[in-house]
N, C-alpha and C. Protein backbone atom coordinates (compact mmCIF):
# COMPACT_ATOMS: atom_id res chain seq x y z
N UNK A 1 -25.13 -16.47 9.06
CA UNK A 1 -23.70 -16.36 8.77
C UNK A 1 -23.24 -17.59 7.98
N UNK A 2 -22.15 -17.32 7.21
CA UNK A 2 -21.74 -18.35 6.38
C UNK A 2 -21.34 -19.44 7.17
N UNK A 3 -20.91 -20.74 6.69
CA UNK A 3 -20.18 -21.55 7.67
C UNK A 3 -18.52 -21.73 7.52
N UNK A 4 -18.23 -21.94 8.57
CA UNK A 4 -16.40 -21.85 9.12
C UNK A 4 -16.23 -23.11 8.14
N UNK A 5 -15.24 -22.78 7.46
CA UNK A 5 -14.40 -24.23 7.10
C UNK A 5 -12.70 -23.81 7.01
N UNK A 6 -12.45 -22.63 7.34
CA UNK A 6 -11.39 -22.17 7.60
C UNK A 6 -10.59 -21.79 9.20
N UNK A 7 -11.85 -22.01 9.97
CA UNK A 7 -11.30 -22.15 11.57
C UNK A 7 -10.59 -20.99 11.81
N UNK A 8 -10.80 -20.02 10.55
CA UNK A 8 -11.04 -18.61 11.39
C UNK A 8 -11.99 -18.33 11.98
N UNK A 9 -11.79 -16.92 12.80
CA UNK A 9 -13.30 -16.81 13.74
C UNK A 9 -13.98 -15.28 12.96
N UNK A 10 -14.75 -15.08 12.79
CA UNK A 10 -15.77 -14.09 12.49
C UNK A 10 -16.94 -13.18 13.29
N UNK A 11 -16.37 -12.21 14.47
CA UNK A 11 -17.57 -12.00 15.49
C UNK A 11 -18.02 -10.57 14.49
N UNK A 12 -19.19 -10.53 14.77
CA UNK A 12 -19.98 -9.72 15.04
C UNK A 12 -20.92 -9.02 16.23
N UNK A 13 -20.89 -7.59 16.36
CA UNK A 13 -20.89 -6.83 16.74
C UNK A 13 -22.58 -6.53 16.81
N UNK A 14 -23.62 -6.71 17.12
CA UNK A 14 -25.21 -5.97 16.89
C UNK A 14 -25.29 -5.21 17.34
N UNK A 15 -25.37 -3.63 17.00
CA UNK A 15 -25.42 -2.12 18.05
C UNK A 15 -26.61 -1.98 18.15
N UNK A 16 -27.85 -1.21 18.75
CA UNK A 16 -28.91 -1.38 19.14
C UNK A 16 -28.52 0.80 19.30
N UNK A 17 -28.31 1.31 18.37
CA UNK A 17 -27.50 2.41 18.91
C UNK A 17 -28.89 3.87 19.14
N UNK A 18 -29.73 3.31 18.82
CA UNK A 18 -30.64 4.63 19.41
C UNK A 18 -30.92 4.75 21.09
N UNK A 19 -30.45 3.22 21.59
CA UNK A 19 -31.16 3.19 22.79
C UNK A 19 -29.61 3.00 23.73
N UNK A 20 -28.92 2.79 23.27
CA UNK A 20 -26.77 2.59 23.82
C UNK A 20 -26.87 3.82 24.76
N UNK A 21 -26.15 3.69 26.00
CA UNK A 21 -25.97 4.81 26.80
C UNK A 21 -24.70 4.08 27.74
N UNK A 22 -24.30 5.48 28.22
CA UNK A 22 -22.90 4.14 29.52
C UNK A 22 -23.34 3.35 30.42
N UNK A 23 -24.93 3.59 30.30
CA UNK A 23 -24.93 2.76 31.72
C UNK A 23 -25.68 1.63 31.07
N UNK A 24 -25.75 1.17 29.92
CA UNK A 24 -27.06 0.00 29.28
C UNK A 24 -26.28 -0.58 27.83
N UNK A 25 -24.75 -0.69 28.11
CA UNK A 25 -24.22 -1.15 27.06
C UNK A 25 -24.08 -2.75 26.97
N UNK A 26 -24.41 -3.53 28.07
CA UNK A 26 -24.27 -4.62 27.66
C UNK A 26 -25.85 -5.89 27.44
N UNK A 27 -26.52 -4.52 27.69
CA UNK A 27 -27.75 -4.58 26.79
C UNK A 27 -28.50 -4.52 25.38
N UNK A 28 -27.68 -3.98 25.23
CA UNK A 28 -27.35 -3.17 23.60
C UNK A 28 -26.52 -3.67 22.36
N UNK A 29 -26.09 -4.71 23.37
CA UNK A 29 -25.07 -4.92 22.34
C UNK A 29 -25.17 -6.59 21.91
N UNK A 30 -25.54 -7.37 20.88
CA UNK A 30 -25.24 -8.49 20.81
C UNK A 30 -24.39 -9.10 19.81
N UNK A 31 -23.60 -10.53 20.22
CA UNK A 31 -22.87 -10.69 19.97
C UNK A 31 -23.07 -11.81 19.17
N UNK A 32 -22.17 -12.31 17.88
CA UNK A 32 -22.91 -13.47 17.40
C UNK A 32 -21.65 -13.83 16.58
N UNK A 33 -21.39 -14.97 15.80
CA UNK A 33 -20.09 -15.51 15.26
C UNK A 33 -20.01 -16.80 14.59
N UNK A 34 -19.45 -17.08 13.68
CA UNK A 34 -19.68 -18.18 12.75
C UNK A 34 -19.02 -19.36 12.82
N UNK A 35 -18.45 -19.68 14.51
CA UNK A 35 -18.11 -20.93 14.97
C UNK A 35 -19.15 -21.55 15.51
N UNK A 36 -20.88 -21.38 15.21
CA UNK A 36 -21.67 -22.50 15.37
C UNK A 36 -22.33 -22.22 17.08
N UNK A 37 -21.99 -20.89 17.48
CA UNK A 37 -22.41 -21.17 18.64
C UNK A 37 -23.26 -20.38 19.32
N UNK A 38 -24.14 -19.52 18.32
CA UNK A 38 -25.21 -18.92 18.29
C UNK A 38 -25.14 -17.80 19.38
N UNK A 39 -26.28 -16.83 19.43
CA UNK A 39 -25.79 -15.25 19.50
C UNK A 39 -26.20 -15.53 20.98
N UNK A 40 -25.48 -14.34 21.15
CA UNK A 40 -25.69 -13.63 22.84
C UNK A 40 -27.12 -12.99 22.54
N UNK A 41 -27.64 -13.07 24.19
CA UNK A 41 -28.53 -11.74 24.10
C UNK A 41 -28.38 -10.72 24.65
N UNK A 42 -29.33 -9.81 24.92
CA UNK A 42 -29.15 -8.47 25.14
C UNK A 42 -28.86 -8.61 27.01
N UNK A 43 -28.11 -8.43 27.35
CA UNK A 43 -27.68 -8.47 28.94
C UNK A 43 -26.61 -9.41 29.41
N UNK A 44 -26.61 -10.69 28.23
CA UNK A 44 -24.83 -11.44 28.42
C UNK A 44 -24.39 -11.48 27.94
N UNK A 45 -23.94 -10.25 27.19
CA UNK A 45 -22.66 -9.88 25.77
C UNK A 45 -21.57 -10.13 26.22
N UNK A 46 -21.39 -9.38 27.38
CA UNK A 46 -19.94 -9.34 27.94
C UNK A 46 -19.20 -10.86 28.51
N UNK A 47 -20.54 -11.66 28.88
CA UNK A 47 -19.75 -12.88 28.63
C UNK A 47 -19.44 -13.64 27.78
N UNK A 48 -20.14 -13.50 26.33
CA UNK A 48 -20.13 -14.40 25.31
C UNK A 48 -18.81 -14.39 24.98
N UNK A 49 -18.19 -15.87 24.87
CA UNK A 49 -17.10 -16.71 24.42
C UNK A 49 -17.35 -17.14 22.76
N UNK A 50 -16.21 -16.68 22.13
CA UNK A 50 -16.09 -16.92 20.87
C UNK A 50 -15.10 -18.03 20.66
N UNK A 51 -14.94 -19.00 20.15
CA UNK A 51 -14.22 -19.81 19.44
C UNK A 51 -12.87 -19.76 18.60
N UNK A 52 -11.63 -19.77 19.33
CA UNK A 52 -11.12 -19.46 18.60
C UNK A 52 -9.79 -20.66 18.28
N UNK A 53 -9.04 -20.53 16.90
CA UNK A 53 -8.06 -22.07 17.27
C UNK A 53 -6.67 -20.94 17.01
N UNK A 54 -5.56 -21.71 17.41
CA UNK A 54 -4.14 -20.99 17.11
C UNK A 54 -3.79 -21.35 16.07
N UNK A 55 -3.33 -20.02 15.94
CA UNK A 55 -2.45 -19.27 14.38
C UNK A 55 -3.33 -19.22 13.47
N UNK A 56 -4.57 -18.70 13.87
CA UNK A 56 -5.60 -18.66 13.04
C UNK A 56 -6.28 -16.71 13.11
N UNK A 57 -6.21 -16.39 12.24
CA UNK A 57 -7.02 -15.29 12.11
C UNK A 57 -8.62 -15.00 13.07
N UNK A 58 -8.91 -13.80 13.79
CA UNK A 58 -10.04 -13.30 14.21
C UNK A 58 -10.23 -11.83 13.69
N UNK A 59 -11.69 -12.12 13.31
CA UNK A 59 -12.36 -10.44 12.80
C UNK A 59 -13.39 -9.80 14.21
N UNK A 60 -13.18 -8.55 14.14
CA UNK A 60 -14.63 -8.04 14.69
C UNK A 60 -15.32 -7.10 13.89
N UNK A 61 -16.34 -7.32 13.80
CA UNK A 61 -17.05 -6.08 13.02
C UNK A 61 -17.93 -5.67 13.30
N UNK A 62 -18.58 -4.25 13.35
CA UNK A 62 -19.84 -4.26 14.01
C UNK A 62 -20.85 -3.46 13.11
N UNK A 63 -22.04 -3.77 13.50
CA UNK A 63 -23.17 -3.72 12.78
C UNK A 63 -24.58 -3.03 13.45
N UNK A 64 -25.76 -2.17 12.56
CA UNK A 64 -26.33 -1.69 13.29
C UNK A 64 -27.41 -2.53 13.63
N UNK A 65 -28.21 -2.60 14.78
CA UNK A 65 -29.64 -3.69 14.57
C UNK A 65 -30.52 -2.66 14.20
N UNK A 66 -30.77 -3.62 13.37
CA UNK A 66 -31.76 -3.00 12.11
C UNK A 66 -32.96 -3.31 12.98
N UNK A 67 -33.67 -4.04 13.99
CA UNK A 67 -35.02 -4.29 14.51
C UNK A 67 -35.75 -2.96 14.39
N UNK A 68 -36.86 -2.77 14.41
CA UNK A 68 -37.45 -1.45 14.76
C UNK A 68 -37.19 -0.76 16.21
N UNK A 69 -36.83 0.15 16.46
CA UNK A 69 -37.05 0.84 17.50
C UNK A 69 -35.71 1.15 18.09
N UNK A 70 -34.54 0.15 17.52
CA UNK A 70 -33.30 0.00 17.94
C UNK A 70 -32.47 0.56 17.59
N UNK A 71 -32.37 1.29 16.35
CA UNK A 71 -31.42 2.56 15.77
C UNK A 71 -32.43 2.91 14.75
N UNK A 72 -31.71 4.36 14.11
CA UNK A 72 -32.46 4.78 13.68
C UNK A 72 -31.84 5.18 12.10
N UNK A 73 -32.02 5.53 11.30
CA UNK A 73 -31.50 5.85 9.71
C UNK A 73 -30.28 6.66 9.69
N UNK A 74 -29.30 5.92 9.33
CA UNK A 74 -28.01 7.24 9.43
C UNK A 74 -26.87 6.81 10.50
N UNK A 75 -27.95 6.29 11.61
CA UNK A 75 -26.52 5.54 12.19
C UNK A 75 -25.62 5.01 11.88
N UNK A 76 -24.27 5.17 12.88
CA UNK A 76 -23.43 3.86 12.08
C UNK A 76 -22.70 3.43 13.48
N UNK A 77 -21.55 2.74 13.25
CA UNK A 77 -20.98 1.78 14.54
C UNK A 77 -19.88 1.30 13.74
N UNK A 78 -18.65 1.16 14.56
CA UNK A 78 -17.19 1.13 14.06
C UNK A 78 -16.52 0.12 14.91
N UNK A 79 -16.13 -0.99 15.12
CA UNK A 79 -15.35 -1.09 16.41
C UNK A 79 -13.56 -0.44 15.94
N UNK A 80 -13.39 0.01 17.10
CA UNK A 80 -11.90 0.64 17.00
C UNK A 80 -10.82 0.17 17.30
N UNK A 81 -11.31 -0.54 18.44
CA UNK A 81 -9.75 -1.71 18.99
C UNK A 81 -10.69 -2.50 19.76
N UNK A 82 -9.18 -3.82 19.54
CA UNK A 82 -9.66 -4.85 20.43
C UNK A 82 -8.21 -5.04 21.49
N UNK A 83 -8.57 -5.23 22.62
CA UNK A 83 -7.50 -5.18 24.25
C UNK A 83 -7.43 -6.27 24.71
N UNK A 84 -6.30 -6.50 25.20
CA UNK A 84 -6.39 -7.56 26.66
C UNK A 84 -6.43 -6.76 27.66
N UNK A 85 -7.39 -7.23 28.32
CA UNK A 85 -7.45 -7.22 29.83
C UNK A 85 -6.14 -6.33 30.60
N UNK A 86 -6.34 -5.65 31.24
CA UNK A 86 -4.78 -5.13 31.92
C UNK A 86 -4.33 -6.60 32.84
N UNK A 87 -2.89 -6.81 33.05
CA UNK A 87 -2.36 -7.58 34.03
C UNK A 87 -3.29 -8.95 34.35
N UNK A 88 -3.96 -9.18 35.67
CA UNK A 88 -4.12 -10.58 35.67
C UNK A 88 -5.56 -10.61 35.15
N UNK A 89 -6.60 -9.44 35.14
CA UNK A 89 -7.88 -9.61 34.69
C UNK A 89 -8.03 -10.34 33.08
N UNK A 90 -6.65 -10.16 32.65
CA UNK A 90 -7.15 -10.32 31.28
C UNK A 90 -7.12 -12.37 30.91
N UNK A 91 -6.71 -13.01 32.15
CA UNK A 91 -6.54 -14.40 32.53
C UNK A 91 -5.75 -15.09 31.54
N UNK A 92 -5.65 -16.13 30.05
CA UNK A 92 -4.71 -16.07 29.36
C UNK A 92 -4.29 -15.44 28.30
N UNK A 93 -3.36 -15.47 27.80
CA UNK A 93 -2.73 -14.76 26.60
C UNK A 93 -2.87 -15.11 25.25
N UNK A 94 -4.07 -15.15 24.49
CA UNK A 94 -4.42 -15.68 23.67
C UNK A 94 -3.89 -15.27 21.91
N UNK A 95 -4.42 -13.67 22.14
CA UNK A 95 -4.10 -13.64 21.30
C UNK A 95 -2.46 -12.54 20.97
N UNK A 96 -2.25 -12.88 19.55
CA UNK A 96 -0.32 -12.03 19.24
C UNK A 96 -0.59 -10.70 20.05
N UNK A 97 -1.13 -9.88 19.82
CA UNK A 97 -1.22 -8.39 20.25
C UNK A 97 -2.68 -7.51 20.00
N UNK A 98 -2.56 -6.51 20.46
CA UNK A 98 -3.74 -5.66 20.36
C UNK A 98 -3.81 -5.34 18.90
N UNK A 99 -5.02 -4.84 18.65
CA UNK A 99 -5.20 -5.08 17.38
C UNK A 99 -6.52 -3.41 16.79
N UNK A 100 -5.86 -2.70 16.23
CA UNK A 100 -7.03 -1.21 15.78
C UNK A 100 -7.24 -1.67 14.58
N UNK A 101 -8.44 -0.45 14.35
CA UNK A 101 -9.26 -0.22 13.36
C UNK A 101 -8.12 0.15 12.22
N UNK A 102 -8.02 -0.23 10.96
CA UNK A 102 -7.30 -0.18 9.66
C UNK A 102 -8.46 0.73 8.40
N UNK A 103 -9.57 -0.37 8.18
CA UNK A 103 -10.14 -0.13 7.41
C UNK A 103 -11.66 -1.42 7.10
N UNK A 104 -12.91 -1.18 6.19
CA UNK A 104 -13.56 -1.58 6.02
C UNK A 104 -14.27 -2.31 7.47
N UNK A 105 -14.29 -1.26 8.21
CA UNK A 105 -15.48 -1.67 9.44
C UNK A 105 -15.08 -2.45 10.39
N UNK A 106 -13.45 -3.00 10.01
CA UNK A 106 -13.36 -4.62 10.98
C UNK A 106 -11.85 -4.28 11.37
N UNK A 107 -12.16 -5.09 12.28
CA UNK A 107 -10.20 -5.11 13.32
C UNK A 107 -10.24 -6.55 12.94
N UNK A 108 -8.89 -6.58 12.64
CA UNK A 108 -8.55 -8.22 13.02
C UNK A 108 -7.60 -8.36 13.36
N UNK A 109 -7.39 -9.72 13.74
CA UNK A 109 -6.26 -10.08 15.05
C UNK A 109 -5.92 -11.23 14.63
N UNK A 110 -4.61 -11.97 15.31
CA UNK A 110 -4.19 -13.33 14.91
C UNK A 110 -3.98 -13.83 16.47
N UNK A 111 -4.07 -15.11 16.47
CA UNK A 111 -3.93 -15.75 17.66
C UNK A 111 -3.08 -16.72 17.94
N UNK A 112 -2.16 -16.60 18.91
CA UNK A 112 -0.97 -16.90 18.69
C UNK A 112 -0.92 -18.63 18.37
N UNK A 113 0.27 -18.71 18.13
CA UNK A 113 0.44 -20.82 17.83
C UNK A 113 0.64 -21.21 18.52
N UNK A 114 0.62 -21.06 20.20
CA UNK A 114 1.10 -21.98 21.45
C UNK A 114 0.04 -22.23 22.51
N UNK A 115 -1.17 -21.32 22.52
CA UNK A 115 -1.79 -21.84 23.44
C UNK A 115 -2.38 -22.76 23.70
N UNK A 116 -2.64 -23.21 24.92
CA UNK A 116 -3.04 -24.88 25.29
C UNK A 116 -4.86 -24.98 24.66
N UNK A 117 -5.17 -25.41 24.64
CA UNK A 117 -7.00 -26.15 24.49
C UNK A 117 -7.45 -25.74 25.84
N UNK A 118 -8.73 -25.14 25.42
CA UNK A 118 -9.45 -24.53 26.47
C UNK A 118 -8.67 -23.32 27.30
N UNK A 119 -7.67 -22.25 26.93
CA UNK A 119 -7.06 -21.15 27.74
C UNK A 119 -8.13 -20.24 27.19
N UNK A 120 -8.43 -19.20 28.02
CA UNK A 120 -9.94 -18.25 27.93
C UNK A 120 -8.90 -17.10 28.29
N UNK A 121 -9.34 -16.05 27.19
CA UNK A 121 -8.66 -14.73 27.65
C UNK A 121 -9.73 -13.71 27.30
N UNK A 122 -9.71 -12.91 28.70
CA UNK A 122 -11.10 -11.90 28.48
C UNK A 122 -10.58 -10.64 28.01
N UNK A 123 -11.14 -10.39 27.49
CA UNK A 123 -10.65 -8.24 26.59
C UNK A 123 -11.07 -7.80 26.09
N UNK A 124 -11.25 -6.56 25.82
CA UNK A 124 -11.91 -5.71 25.99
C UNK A 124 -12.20 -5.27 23.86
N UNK A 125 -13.59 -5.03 23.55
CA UNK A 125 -13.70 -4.20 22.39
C UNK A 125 -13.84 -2.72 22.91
N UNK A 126 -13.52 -2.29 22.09
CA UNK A 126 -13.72 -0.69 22.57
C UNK A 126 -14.42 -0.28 20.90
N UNK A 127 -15.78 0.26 20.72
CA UNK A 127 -16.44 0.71 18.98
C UNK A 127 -17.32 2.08 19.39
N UNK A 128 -17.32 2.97 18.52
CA UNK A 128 -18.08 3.77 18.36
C UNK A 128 -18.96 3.93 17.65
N UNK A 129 -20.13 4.71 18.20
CA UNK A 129 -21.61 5.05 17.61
C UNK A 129 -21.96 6.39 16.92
N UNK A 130 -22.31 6.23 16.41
CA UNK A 130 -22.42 7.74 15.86
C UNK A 130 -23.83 7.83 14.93
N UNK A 131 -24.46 8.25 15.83
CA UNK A 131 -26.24 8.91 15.82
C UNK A 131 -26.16 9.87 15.01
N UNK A 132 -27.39 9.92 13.78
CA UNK A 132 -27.51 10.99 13.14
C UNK A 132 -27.78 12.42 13.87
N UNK A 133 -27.14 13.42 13.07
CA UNK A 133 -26.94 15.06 13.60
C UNK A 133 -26.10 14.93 15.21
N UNK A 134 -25.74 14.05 15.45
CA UNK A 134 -24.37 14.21 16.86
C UNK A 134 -23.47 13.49 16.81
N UNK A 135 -22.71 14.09 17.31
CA UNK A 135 -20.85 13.31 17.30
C UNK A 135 -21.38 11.67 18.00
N UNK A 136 -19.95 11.28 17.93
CA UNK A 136 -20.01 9.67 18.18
C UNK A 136 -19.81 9.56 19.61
N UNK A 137 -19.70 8.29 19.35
CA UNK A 137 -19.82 8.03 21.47
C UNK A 137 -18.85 7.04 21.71
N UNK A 138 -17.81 6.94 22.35
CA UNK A 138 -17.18 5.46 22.41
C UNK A 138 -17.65 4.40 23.65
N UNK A 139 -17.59 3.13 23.64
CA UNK A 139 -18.21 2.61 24.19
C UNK A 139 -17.37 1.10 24.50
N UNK A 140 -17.05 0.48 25.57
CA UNK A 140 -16.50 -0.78 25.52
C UNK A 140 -17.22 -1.94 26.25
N UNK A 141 -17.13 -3.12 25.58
CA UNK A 141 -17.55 -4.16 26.25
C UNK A 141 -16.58 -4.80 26.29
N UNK A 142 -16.62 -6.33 27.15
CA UNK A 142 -15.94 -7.13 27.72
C UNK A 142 -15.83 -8.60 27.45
N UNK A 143 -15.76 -9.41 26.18
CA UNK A 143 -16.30 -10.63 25.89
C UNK A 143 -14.95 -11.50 26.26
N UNK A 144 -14.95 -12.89 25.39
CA UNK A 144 -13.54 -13.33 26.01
C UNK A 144 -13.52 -14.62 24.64
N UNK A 145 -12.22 -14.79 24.83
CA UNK A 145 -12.00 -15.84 23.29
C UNK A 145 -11.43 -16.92 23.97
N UNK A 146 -11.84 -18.27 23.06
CA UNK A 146 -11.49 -19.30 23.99
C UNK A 146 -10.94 -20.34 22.97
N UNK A 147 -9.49 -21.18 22.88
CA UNK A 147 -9.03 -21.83 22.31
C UNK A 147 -9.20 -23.21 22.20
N UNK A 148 -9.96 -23.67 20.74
CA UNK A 148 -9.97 -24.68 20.43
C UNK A 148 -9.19 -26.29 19.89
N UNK A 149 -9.25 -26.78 20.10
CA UNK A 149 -8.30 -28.03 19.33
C UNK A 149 -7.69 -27.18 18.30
C-alpha cells in the first residue's frame, strides 16, 4: 500500500470468498490499511484496529484474495455499509455518521473533529460476495477505529 502522508485512513477488505460461509467469516476475511500497521490474519479480523485522526476522511474497500484456493474467477465483493455498534456496544463515537455504498467499490466516512486521543469505537462492516453462477451473500464483520493525535 502506498504511504499515508495525508492522515487519512485507507482499509482494506481481503475476501477469501470461495471458502466465506456464516459461520467462518472472520476467517475469511483480512484486514489491512495504510497507517503502517500491518494486516490482520485470518481469525483476528474482527479485532483489527485501524488508525484513525479527526476530521479526517476513512475508506473501506474490499477486495478478492487472489491466493490460490481462496476465490475463484468471477468473483467479486462490495462492502455496503459501515455501522456503529447499537447503543453501548459500539463504546465511543468516533465517527460523523453511518456511511453506504455510493460508488467505485468503497464507502467512506469522515471522523468527527472532537474526539479525545486514544477513544476506540467498534462497528460493524456489513459487504457482499457474489460467487460466480449464484446470487450474493451478505456478510458482517466487526473491527473498530481508534483515534490518533
Amino acid at each position: 500500500l502506498m504511504s499515508n502522508t495525508d492522515n487519512n485512513t485507507n482499509i482494506i477488505l481481503s475476501v477469501s470468498s470461495a471458502l466465506i460461509n456464516g459461520s467462518n467469516v472472520d476467517q475469511n476475511v483480512i484486514f489491512s490499511d495504510d497507517r503502517g500497521d500491518g494486516g490482520s490474519s485470518g481469525g483476528n479480523s474482527k479485532n483489527y484496529i485501524s488508525k484513525v485522526n479527526k476530521g479526517k476522511k476513512v475508506t473501506w474497500t474490499a477486495v478478492i484474495n487472489s491466493n490460490p484456493g481462496k476465490s475463484n474467477p468471477g468473483d467479486s465483493v462490495t462492502v455496503v455499509a459501515v455501522l456503529k455498534k447499537p447503543n453501548s456496544l459500539g463504546g465511543d463515537d468516533i465517527l460523523e455518521k453511518d456511511c453506504y455504498y455510493q460508488n467505485g467499490n468503497l464507502v467512506e466516512g469522515k471522523v468527527k473533529g472532537n474526539p479525545n486521543e486514544g477513544e476506540t469505537e467498534n462497528y460493524l462492516i456489513v459487504f457482499s460476495v457474489t460467487t460466480t453462477g449464484q446470487s450474493s451473500t451478505t456478510y458482517i464483520i466487526d473491527p473498530k477505529l481508534q483515534v490518533q493525535k
